[in-house]
Protein backbone atom coordinates (compact mmCIF):
# COMPACT_ATOMS: atom_id res chain seq x y z
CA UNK A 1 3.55 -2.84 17.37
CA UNK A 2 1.37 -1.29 19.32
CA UNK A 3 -2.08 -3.01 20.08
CA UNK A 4 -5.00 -1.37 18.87
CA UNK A 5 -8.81 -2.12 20.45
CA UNK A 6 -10.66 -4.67 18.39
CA UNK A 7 -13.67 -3.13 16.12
CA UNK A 8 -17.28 -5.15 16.38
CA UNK A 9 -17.37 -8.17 14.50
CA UNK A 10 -18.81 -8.34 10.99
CA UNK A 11 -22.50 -6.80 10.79
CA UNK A 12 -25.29 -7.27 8.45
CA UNK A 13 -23.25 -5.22 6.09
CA UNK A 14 -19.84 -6.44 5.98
CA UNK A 15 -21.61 -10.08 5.30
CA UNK A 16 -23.67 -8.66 2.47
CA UNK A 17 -20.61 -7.07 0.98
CA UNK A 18 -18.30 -10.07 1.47
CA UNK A 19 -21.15 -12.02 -0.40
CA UNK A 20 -21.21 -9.60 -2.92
CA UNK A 21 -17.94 -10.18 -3.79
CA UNK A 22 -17.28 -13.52 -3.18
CA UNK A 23 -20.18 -15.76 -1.97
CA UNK A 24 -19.52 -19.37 -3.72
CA UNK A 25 -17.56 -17.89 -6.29
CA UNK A 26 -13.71 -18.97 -7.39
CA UNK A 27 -11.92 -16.10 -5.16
CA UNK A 28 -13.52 -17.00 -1.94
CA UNK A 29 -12.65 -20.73 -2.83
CA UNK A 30 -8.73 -19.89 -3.43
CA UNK A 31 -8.58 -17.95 -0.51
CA UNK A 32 -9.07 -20.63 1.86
CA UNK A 33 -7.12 -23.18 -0.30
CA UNK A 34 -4.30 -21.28 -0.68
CA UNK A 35 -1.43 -20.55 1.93
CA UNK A 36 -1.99 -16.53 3.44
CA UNK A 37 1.79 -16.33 2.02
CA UNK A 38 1.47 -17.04 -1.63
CA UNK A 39 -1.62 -13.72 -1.50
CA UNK A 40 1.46 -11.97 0.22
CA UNK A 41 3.75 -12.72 -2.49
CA UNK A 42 1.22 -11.46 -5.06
CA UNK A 43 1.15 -8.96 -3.54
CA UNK A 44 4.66 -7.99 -3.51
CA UNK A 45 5.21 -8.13 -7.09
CA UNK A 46 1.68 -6.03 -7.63
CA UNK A 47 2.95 -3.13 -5.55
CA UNK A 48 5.35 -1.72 -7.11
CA UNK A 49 5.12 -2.83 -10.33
CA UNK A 50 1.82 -0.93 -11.27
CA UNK A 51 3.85 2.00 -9.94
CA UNK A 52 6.66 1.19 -12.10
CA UNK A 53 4.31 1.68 -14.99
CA UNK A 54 2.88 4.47 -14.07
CA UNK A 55 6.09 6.47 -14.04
CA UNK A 56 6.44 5.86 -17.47
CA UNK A 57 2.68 7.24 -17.93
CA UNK A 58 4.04 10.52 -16.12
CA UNK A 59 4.48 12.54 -19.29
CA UNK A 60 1.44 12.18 -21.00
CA UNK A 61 -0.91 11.93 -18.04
CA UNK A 62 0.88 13.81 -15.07
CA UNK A 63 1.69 12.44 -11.43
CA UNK A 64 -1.54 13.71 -9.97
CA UNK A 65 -3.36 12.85 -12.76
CA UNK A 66 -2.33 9.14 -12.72
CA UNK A 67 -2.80 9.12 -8.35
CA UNK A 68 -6.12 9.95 -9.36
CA UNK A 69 -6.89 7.18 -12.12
CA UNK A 70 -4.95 4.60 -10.27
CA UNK A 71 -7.77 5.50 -7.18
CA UNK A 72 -10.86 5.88 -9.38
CA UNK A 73 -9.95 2.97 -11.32
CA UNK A 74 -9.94 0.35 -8.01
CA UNK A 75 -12.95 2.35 -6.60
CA UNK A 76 -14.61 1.65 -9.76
CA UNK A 77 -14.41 -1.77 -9.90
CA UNK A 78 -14.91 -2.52 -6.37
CA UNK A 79 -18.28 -0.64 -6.33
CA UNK A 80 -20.49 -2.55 -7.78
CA UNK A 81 -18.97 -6.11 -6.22
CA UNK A 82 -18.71 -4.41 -2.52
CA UNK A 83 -21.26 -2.34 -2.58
CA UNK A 84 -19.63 0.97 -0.08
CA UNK A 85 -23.52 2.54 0.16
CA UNK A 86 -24.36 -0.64 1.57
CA UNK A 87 -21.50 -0.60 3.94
CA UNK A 88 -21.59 2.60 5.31
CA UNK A 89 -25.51 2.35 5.55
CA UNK A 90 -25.60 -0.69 8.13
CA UNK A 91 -21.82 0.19 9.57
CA UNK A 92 -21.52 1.27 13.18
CA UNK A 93 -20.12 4.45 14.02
CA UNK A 94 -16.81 2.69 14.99
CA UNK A 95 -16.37 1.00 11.62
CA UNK A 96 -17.76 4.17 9.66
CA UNK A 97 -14.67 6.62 11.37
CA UNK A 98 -12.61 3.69 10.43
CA UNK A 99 -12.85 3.34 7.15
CA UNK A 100 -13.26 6.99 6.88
CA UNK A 101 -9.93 7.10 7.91
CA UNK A 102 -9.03 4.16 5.91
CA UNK A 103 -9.87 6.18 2.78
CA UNK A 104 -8.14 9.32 3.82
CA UNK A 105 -4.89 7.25 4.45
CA UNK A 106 -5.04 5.76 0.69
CA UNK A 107 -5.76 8.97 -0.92
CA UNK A 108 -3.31 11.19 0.51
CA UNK A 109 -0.67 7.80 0.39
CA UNK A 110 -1.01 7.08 -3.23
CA UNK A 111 -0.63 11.09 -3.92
CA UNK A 112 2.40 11.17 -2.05
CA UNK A 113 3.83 8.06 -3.40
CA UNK A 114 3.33 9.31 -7.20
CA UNK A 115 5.23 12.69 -6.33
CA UNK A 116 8.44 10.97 -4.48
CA UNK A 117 8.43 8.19 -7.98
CA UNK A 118 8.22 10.92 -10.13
CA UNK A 119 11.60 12.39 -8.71
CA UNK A 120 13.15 9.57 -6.62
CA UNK A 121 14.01 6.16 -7.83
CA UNK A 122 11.60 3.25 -6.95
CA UNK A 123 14.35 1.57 -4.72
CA UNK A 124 14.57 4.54 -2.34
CA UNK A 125 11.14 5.43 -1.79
CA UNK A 126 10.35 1.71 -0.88
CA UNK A 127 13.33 1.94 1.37
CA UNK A 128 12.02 4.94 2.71
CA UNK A 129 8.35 3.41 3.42
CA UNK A 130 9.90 0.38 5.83
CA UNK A 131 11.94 2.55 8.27
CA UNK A 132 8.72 3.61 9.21
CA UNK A 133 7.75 0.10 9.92
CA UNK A 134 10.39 -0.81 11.97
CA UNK A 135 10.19 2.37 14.28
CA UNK A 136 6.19 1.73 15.22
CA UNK A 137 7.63 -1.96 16.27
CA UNK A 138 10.40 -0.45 18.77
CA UNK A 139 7.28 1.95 20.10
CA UNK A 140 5.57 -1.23 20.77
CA UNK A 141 8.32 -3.51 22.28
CA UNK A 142 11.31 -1.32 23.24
CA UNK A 143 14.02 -4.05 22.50
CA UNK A 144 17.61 -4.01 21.69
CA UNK A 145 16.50 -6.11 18.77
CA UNK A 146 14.51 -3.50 17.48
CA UNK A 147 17.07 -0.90 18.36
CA UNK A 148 19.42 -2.58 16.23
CA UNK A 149 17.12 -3.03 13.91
CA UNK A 150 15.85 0.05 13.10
CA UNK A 151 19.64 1.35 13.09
CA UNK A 152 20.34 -1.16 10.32
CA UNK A 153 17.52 0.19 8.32
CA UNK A 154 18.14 3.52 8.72
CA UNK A 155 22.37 3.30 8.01
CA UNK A 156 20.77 1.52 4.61
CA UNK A 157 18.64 4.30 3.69
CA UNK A 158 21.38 6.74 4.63
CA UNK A 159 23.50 5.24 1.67
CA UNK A 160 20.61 5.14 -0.76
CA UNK A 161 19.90 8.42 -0.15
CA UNK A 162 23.43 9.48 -0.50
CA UNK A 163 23.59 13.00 -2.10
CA UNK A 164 19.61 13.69 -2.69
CA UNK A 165 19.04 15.39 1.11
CA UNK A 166 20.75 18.49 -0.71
CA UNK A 167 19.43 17.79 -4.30
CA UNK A 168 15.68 17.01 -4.27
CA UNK A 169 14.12 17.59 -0.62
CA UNK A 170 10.94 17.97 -2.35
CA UNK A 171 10.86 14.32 -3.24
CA UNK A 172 12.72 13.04 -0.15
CA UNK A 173 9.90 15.17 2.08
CA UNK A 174 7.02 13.05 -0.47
CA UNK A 175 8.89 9.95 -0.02
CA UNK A 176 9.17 10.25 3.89
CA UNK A 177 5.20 11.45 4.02
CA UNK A 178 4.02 8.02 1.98
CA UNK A 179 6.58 6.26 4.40
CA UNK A 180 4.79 7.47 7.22
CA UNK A 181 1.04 6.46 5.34
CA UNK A 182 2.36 3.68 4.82
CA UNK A 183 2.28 2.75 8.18
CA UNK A 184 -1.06 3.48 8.71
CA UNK A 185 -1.98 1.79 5.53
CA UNK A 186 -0.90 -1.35 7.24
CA UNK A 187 -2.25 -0.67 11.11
CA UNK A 188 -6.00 0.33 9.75
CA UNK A 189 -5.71 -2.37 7.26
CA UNK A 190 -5.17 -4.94 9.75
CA UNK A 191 -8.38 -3.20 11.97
CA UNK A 192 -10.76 -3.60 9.00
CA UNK A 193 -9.04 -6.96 8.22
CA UNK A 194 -9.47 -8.72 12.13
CA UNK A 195 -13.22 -6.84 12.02
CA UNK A 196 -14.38 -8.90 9.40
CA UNK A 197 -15.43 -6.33 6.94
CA UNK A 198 -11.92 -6.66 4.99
CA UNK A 199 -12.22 -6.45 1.34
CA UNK A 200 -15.79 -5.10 1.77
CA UNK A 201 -13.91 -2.36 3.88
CA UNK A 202 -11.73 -1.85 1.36
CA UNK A 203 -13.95 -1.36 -0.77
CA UNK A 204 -16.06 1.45 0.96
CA UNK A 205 -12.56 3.03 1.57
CA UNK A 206 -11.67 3.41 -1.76
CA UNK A 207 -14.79 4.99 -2.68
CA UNK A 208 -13.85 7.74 0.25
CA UNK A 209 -10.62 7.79 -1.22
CA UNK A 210 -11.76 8.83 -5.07
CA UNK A 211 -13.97 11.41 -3.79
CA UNK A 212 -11.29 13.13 -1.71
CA UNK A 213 -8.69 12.42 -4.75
CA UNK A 214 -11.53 13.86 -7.41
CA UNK A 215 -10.77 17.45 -7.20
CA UNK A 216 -7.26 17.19 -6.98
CA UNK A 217 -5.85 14.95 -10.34
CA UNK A 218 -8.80 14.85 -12.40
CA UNK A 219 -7.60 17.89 -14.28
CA UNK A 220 -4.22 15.76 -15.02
CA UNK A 221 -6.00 12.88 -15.89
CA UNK A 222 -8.27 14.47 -18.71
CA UNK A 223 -5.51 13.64 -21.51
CA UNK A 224 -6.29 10.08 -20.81
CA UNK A 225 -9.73 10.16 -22.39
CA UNK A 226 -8.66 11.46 -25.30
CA UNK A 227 -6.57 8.45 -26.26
CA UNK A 228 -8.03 4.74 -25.48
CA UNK A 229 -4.68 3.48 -25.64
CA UNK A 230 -3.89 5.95 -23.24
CA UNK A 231 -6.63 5.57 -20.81
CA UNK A 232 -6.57 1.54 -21.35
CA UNK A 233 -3.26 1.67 -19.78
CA UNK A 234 -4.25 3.84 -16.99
CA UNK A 235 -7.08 1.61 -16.15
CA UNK A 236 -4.17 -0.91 -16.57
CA UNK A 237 -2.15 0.70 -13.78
CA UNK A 238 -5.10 1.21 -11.61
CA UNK A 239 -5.92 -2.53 -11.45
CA UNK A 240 -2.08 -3.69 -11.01
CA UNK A 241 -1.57 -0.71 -8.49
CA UNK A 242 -4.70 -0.71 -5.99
CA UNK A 243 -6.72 -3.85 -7.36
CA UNK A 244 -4.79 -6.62 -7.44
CA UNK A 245 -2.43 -6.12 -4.12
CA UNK A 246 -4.89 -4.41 -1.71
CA UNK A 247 -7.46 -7.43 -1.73
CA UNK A 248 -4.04 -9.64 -1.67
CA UNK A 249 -3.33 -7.76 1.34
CA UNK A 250 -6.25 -8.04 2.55
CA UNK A 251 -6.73 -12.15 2.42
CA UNK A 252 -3.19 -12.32 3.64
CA UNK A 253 -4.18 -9.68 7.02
CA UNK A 254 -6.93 -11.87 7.70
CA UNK A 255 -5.10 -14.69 8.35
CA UNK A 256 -1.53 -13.86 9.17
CA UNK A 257 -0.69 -12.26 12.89
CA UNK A 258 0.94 -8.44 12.03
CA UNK A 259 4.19 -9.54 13.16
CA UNK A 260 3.82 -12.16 10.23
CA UNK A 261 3.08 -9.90 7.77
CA UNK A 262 5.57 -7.28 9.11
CA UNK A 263 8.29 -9.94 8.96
CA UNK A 264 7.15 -10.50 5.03
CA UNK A 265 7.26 -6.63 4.23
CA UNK A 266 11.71 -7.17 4.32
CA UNK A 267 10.35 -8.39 0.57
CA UNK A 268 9.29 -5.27 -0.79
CA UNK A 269 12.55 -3.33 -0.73
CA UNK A 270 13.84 -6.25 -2.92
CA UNK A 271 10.84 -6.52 -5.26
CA UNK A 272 10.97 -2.83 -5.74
CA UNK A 273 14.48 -2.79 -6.94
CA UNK A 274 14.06 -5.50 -9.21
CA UNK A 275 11.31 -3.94 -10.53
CA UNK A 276 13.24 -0.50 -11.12
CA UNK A 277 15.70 -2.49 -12.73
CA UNK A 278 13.36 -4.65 -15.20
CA UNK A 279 11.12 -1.80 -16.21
CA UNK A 280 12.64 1.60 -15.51
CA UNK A 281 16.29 1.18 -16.44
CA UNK A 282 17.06 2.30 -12.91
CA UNK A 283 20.32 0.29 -12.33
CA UNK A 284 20.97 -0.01 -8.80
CA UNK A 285 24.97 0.64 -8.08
CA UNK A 286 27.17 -1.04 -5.66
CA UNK A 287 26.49 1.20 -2.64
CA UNK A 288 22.74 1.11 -3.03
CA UNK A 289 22.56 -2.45 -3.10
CA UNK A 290 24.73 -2.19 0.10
CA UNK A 291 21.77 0.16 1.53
CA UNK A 292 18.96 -2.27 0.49
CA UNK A 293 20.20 -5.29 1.83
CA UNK A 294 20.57 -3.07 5.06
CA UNK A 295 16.80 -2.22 4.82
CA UNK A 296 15.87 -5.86 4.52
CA UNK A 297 18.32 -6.89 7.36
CA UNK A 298 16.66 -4.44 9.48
CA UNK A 299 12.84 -5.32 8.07
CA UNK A 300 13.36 -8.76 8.73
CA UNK A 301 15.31 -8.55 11.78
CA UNK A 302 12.78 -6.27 13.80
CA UNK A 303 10.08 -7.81 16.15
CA UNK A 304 6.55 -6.48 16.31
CA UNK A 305 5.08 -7.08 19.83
CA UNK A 306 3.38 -10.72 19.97
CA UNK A 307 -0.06 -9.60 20.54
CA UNK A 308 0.21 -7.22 17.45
């Protein structure tokens, strides 16, 4: 991938955060003792299954609706342990625009990502997200590996999306948009990661995230308070969807190279089908699992550039 100019390392504020969060607590202890992989693989099964959940939430909350409490749910309970105010107080201008745009990228991503679920199956629109990945690596090292690569991935999403260019290019444009976030998600992500202000970034991110998410789902979401059960499973989502695999992600960034982790993403194509299949009923036939393995091929067969 492309190499992007180092941010600062870690000011007054990141450390503050970072202690705020972890200090000599459990979390900070596992995330040195355990392997950057097994937060990766957490992560994995995380992503997409809080989705899966929350497209069976659709009806009674609404996609928007959920985007939002999925967002105010993580920004909620990172506040008080990162403390954003803090962060964006004693941040430099650099690190401020970045997590500015750090925020923007998850708001508009999850949004996106709800409206392609909520008319696409889960298998596509993870298939959709990695294409995305592949093509940033052949921008950064023009190879016949990635060529190939990237050809691989794309003939697999071809047969997954089969008939739906003509039947639903509402969801297919939604899908390709949260591809495209997607990407950013990970090339900002690894920025805050490597400038030492990771899940302290995150943190302050998500906060810009809720408030740009606030006026747009809140309506949606107001059923939820109506109904504990109701908004105890939101909450629910919100922590498996945003909580739990964006601080994996995070402890995983920091210590794995982005051609590491990139190489680990040809996971989430196959998580997110097995997923579908488990919890949304959303059987997989012969052709798409043809056109997933062809996404993973091509995920695991690309190269990032070795400085990435």
């Amino acid at each position: 991938m492309k190499t992007q100019t180092q941010i600062p390392a870690a000011n007054l504020a990141a450390a503050d955060a970072h202690a705020a969060l972890a200090g000599p607590t459990m979390l900070a202890g596992m995330a040195n003792a355990l392997p950057p992989h097994v937060w990766f693989c957490v992560s994995a099964v995380f992503h997409y299954l809080g989705p899966a959940f929350a497209v069976l939430l659709f009806a009674q909350i609404g996609v928007l609706g959920m985007a939002w409490a999925r967002i105010a749910t993580a920004a909620l309970v990172f506040a008080p342990l990162t403390r954003p105010w803090r962060v964006f107080a004693r941040a430099d201008r650099a690190q401020r625009l970045l997590l500015l745009a750090f925020g923007i990228c998850l708001a508009v991503m999850n949004c996106s990502f709800y409206l392609a679920l909520d008319r696409l199956p889960i298998s596509l629109v993870a298939a959709i997200e990695f294409v995305g990945t592949i093509a940033v690596a052949l921008v950064g090292l023009r190879s016949r590996r990635n060529f190939a690569a990237l050809a691989i991935a794309v003939v697999g999403t071809l047969l997954l999306i089969d008939v739906k260019w003509s039947s639903d290019p509402v969801g297919l444009f939604w899908a390709f948009l949260n591809g495209a976030l997607f990407v950013g998600y990970i090339v900002i992500g690894h920025r805050v990661a490597q400038a030492g202000i990771g899940i302290a970034g995150l943190g302050a991110a998500m906060a810009v995230a809720f408030l740009i998410v606030l006026p747009i789902g809140f309506r949606e979401a107001m059923p939820a308070f109506a109904s504990p059960q109701l908004l105890g499973a939101a909450i629910g989502v919100g922590i498996c969807s945003s909580v739990i695999p964006y601080i994996c992600d995070q402890l995983a960034m920091a210590r794995l190279p982005r051609a590491s982790f990139a190489l680990m993403l040809s996971l989430l194509p196959l998580t997110a089908t097995l997923i579908g299949v488990i919890v949304l009923r959303q059987v997989p036939s012969v052709t798409d699992c043809i056109g997933i393995s062809l996404v993973i091929t091509g995920v695991a067969f690309h190269k990032p550039a070795a400085n990435a």
